[in-house]
PDB file of N, CA and C in Angstrom:
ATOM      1  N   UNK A   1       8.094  23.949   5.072  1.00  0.00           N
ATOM      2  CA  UNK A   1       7.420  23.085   4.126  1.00  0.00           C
ATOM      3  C   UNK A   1       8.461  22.336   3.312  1.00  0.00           C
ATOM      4  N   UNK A   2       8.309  21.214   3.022  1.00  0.00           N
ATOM      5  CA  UNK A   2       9.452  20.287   2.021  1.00  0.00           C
ATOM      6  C   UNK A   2       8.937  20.582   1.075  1.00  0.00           C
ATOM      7  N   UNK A   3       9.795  20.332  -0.182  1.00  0.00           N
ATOM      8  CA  UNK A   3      10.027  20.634  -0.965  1.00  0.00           C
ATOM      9  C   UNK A   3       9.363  19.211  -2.008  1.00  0.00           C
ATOM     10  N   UNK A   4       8.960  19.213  -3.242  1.00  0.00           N
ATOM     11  CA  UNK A   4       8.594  18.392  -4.159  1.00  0.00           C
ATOM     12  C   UNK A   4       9.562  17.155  -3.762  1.00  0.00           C
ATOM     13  N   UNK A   5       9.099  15.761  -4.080  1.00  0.00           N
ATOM     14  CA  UNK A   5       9.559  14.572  -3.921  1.00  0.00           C
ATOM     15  C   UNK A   5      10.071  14.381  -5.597  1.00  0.00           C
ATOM     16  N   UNK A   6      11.097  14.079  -5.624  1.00  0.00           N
ATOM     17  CA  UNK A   6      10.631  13.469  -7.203  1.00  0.00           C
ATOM     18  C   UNK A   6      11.118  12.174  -7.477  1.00  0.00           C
ATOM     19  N   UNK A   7       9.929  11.545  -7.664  1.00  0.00           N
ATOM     20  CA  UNK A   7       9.802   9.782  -7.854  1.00  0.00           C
ATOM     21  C   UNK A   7      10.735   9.282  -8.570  1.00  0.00           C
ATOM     22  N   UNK A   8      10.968   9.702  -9.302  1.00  0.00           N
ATOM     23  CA  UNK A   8      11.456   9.114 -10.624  1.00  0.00           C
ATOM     24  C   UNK A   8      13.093   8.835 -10.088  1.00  0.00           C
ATOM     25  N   UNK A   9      13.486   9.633  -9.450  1.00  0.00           N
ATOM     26  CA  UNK A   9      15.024   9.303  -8.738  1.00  0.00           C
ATOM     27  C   UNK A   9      14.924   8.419  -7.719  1.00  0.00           C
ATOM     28  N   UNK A  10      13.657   7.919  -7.356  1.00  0.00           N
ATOM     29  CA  UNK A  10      13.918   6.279  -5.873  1.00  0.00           C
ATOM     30  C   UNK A  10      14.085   5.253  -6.125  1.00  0.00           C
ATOM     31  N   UNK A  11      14.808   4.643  -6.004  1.00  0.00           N
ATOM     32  CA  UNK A  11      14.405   3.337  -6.410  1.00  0.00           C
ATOM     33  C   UNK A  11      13.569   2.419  -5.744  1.00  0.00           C
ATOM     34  N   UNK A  12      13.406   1.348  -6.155  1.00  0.00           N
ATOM     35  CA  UNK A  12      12.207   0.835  -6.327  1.00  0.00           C
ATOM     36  C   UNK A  12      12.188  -0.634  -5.313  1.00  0.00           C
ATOM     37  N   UNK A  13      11.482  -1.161  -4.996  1.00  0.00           N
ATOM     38  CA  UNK A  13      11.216  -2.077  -4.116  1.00  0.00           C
ATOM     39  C   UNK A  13      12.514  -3.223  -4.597  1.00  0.00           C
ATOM     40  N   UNK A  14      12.261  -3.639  -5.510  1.00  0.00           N
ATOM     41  CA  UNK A  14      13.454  -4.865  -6.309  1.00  0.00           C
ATOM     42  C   UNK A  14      14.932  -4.306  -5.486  1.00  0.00           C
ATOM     43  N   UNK A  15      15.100  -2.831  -6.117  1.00  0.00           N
ATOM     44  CA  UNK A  15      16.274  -2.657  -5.897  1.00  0.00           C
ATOM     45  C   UNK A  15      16.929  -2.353  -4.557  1.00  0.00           C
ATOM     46  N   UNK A  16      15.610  -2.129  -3.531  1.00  0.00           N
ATOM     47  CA  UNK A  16      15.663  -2.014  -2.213  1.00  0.00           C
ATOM     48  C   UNK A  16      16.004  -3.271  -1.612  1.00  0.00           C
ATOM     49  N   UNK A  17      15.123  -4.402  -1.638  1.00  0.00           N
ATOM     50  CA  UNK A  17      15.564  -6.213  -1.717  1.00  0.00           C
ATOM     51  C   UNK A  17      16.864  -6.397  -2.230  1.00  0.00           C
ATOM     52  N   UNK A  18      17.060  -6.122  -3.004  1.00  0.00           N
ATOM     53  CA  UNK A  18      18.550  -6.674  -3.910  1.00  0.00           C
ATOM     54  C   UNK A  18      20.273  -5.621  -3.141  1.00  0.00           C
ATOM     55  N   UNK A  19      19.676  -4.401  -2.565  1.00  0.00           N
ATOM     56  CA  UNK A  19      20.793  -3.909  -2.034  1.00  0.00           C
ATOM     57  C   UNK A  19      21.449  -2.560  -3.096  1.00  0.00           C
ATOM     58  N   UNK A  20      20.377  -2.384  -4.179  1.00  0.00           N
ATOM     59  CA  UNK A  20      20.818  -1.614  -5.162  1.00  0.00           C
ATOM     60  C   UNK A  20      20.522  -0.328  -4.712  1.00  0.00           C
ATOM     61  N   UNK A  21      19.479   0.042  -3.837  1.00  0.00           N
ATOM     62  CA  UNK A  21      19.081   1.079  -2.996  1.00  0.00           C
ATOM     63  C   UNK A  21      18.927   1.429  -2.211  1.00  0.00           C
ATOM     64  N   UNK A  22      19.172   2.550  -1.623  1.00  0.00           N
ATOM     65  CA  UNK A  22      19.675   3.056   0.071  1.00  0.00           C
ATOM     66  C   UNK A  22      18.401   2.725   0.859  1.00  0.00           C
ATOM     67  N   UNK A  23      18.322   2.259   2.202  1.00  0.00           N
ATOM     68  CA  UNK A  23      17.230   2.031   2.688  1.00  0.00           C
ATOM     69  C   UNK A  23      17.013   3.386   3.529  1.00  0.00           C
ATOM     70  N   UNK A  24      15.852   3.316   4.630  1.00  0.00           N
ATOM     71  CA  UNK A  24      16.036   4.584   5.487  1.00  0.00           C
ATOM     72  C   UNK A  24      17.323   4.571   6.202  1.00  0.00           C
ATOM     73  N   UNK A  25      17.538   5.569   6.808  1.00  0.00           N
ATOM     74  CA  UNK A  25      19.228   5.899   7.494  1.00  0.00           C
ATOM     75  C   UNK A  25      18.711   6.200   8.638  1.00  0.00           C
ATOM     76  N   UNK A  26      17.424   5.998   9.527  1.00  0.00           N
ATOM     77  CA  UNK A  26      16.886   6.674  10.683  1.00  0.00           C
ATOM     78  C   UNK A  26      15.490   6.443  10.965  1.00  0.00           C
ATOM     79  N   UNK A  27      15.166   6.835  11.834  1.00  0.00           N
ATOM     80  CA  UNK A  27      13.414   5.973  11.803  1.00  0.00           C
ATOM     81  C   UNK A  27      12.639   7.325  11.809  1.00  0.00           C
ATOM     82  N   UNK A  28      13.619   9.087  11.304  1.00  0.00           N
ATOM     83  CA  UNK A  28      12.563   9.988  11.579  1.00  0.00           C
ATOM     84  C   UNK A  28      12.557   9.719   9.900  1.00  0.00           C
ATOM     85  N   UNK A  29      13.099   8.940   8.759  1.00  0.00           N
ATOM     86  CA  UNK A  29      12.605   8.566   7.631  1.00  0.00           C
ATOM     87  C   UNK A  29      11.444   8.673   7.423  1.00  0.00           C
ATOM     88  N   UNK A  30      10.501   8.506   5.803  1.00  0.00           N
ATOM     89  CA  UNK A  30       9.619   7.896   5.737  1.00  0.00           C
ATOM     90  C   UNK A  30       9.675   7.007   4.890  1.00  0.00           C
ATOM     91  N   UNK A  31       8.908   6.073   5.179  1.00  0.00           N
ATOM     92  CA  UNK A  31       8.977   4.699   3.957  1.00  0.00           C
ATOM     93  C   UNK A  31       7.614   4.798   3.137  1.00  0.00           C
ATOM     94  N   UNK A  32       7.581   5.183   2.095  1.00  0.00           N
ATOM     95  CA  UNK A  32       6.554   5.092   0.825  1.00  0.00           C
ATOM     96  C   UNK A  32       6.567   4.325  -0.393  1.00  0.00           C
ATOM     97  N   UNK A  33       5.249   3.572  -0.537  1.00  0.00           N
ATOM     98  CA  UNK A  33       5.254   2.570  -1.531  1.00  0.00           C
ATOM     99  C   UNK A  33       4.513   2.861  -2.172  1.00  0.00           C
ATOM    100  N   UNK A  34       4.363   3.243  -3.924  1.00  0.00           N
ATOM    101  CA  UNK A  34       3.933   3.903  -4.737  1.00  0.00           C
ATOM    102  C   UNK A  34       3.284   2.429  -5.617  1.00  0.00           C
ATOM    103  N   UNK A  35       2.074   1.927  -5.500  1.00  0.00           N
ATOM    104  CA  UNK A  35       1.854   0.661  -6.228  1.00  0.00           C
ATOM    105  C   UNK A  35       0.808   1.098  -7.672  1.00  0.00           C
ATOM    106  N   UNK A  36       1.715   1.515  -8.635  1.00  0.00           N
ATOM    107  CA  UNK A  36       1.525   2.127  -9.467  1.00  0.00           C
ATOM    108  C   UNK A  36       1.417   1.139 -11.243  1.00  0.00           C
ATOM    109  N   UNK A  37       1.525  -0.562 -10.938  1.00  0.00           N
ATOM    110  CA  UNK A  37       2.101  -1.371 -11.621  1.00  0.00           C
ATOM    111  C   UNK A  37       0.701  -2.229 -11.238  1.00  0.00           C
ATOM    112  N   UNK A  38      -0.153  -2.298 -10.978  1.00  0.00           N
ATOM    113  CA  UNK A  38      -1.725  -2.894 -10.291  1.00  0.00           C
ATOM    114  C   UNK A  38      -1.375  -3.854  -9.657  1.00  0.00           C
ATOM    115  N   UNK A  39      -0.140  -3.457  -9.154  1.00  0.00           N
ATOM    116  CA  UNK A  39       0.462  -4.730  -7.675  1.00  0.00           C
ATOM    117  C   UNK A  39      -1.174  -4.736  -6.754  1.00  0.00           C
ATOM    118  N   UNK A  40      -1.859  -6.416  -6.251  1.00  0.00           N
ATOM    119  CA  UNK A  40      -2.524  -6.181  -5.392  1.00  0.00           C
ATOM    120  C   UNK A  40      -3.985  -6.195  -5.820  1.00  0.00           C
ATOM    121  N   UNK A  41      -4.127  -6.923  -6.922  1.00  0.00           N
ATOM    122  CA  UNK A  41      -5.104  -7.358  -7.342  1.00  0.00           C
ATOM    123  C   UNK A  41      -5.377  -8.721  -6.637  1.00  0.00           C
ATOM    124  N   UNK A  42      -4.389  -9.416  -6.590  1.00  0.00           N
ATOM    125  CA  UNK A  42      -4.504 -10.709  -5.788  1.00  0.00           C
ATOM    126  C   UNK A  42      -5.266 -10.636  -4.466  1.00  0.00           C
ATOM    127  N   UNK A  43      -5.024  -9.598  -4.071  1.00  0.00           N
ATOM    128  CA  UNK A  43      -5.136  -9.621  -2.502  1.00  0.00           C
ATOM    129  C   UNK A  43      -6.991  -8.773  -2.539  1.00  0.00           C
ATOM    130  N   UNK A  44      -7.124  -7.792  -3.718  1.00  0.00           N
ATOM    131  CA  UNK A  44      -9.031  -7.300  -3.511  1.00  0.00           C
ATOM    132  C   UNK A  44      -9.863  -8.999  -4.360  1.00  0.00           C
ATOM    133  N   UNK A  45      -8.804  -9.621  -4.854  1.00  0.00           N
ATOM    134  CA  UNK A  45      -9.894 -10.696  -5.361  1.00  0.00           C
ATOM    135  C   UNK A  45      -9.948 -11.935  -4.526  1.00  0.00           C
ATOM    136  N   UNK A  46      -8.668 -12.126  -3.415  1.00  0.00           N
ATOM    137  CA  UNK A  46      -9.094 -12.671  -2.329  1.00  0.00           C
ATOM    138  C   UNK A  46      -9.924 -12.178  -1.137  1.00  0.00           C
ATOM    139  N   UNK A  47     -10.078 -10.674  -1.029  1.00  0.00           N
ATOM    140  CA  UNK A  47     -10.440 -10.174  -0.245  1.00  0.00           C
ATOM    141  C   UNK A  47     -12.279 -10.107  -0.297  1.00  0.00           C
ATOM    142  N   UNK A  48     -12.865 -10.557  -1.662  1.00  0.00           N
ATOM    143  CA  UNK A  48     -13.481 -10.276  -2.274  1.00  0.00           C
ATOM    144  C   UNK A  48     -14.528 -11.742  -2.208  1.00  0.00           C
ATOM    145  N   UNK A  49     -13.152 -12.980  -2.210  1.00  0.00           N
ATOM    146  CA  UNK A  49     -14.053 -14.139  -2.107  1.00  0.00           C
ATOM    147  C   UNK A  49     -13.887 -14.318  -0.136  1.00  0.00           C
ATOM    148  N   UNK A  50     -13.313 -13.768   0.394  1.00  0.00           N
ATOM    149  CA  UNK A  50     -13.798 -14.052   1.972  1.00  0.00           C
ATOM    150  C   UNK A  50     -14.995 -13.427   2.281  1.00  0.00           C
ATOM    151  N   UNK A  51     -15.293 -12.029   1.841  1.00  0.00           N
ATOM    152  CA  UNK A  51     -16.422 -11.420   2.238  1.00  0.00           C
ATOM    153  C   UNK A  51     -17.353 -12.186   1.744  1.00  0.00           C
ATOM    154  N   UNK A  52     -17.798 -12.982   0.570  1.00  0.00           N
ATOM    155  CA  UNK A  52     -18.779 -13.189   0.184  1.00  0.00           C
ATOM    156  C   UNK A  52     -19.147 -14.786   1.247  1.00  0.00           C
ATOM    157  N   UNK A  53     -17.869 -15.325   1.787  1.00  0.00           N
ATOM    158  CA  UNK A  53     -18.287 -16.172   2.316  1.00  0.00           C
ATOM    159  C   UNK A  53     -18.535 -15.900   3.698  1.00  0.00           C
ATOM    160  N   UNK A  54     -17.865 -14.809   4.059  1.00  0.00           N
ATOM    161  CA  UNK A  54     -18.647 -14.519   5.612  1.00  0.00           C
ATOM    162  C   UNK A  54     -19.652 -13.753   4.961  1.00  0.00           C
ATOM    163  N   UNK A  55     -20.136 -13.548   4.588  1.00  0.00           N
ATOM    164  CA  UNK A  55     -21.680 -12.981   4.514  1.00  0.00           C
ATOM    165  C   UNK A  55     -22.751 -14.226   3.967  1.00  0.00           C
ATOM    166  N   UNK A  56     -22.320 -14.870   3.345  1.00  0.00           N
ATOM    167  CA  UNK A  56     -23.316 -15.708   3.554  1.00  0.00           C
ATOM    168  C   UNK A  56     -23.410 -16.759   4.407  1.00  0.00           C
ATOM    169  N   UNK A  57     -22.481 -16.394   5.356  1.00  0.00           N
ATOM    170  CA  UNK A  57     -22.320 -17.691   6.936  1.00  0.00           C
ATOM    171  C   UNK A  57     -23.155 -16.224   8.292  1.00  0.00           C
ATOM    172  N   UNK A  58     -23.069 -15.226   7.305  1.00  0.00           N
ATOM    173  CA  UNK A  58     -23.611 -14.187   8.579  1.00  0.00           C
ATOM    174  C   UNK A  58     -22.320 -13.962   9.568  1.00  0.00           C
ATOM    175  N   UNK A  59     -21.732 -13.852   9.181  1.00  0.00           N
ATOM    176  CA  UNK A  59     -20.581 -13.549  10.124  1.00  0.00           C
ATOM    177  C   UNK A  59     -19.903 -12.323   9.743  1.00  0.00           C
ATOM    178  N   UNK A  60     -19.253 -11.383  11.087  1.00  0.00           N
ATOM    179  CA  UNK A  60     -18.372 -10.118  10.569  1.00  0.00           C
ATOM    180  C   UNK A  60     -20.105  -9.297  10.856  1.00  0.00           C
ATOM    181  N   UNK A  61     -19.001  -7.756  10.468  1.00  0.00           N
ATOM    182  CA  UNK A  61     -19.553  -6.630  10.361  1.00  0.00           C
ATOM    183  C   UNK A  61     -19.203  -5.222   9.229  1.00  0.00           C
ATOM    184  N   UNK A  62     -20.075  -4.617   8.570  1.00  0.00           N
ATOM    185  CA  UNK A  62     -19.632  -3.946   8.433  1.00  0.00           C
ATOM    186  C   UNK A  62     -18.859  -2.887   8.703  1.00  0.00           C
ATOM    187  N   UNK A  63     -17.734  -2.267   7.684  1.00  0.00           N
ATOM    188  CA  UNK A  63     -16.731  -1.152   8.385  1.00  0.00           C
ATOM    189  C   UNK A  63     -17.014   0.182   7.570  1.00  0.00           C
ATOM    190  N   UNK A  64     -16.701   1.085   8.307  1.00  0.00           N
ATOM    191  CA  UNK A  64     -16.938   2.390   7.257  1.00  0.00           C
ATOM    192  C   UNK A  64     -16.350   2.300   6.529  1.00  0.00           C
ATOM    193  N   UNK A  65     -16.379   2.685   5.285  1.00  0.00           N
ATOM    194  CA  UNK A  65     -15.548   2.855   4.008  1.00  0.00           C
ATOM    195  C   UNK A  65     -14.279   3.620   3.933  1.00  0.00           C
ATOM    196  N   UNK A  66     -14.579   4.729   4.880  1.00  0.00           N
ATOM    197  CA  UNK A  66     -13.571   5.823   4.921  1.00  0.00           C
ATOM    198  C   UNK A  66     -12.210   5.556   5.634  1.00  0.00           C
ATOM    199  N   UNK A  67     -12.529   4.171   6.386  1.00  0.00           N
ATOM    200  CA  UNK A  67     -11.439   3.886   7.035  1.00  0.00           C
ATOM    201  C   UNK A  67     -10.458   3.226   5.930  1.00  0.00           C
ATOM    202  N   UNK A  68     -10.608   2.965   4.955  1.00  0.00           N
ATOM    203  CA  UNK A  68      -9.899   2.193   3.871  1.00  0.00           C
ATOM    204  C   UNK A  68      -9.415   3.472   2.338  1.00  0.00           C
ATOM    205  N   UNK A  69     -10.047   4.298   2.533  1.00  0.00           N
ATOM    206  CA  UNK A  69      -9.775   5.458   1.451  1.00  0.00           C
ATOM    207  C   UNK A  69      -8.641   6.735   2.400  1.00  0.00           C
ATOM    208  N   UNK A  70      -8.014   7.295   1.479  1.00  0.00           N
ATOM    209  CA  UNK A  70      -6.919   8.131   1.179  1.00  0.00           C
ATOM    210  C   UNK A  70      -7.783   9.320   0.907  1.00  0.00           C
ATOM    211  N   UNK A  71      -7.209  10.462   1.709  1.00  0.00           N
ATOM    212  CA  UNK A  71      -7.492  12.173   0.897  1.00  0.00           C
ATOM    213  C   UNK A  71      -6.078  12.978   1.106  1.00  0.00           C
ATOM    214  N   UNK A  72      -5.194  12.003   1.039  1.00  0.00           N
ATOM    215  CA  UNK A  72      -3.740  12.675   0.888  1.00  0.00           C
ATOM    216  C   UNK A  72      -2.944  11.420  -0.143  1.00  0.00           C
ATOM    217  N   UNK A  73      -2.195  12.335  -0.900  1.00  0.00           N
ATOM    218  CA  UNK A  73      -1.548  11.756  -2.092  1.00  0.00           C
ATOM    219  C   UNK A  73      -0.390  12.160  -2.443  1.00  0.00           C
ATOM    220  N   UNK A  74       0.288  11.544  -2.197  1.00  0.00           N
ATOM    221  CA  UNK A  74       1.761  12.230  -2.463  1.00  0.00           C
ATOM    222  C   UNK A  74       2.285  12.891  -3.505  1.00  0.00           C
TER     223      UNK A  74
END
């Protein structure tokens, strides 16, 4: 079993872009993005005006919900 992660020592996306932080060293890595800053509002309020326009053109289908929700949390 691994051992606790602790966040607070990773750095952070900026500093990953900029070269300030180690990237993975291997692809048995994992890469985790903690969007903890309400990064991504842009994207449920665009996501938000497409549905309403394919639904009222009748187009698309619904998807289960569950395919979009998390029951593991780092």
């Amino acid at each position: 079993m691994m051992g606790e992660v602790d966040f607070n020592a990773m750095g952070t996306l900026p500093d990953l872009i900029a070269g300030k932080a180690d990237s993975r060293q291997s692809d048995d890595e994992i890469t985790c993005f903690l969007n903890n800053l309400g990064m991504g509002y842009q994207f449920a309020a665009a996501g938000g005006a497409f549905y309403k326009k394919a639904k009222a053109a009748g187009r698309g289908h619904e998807l289960p919900t569950e395919w979009f929700t998390q029951d593991v949390h780092p």
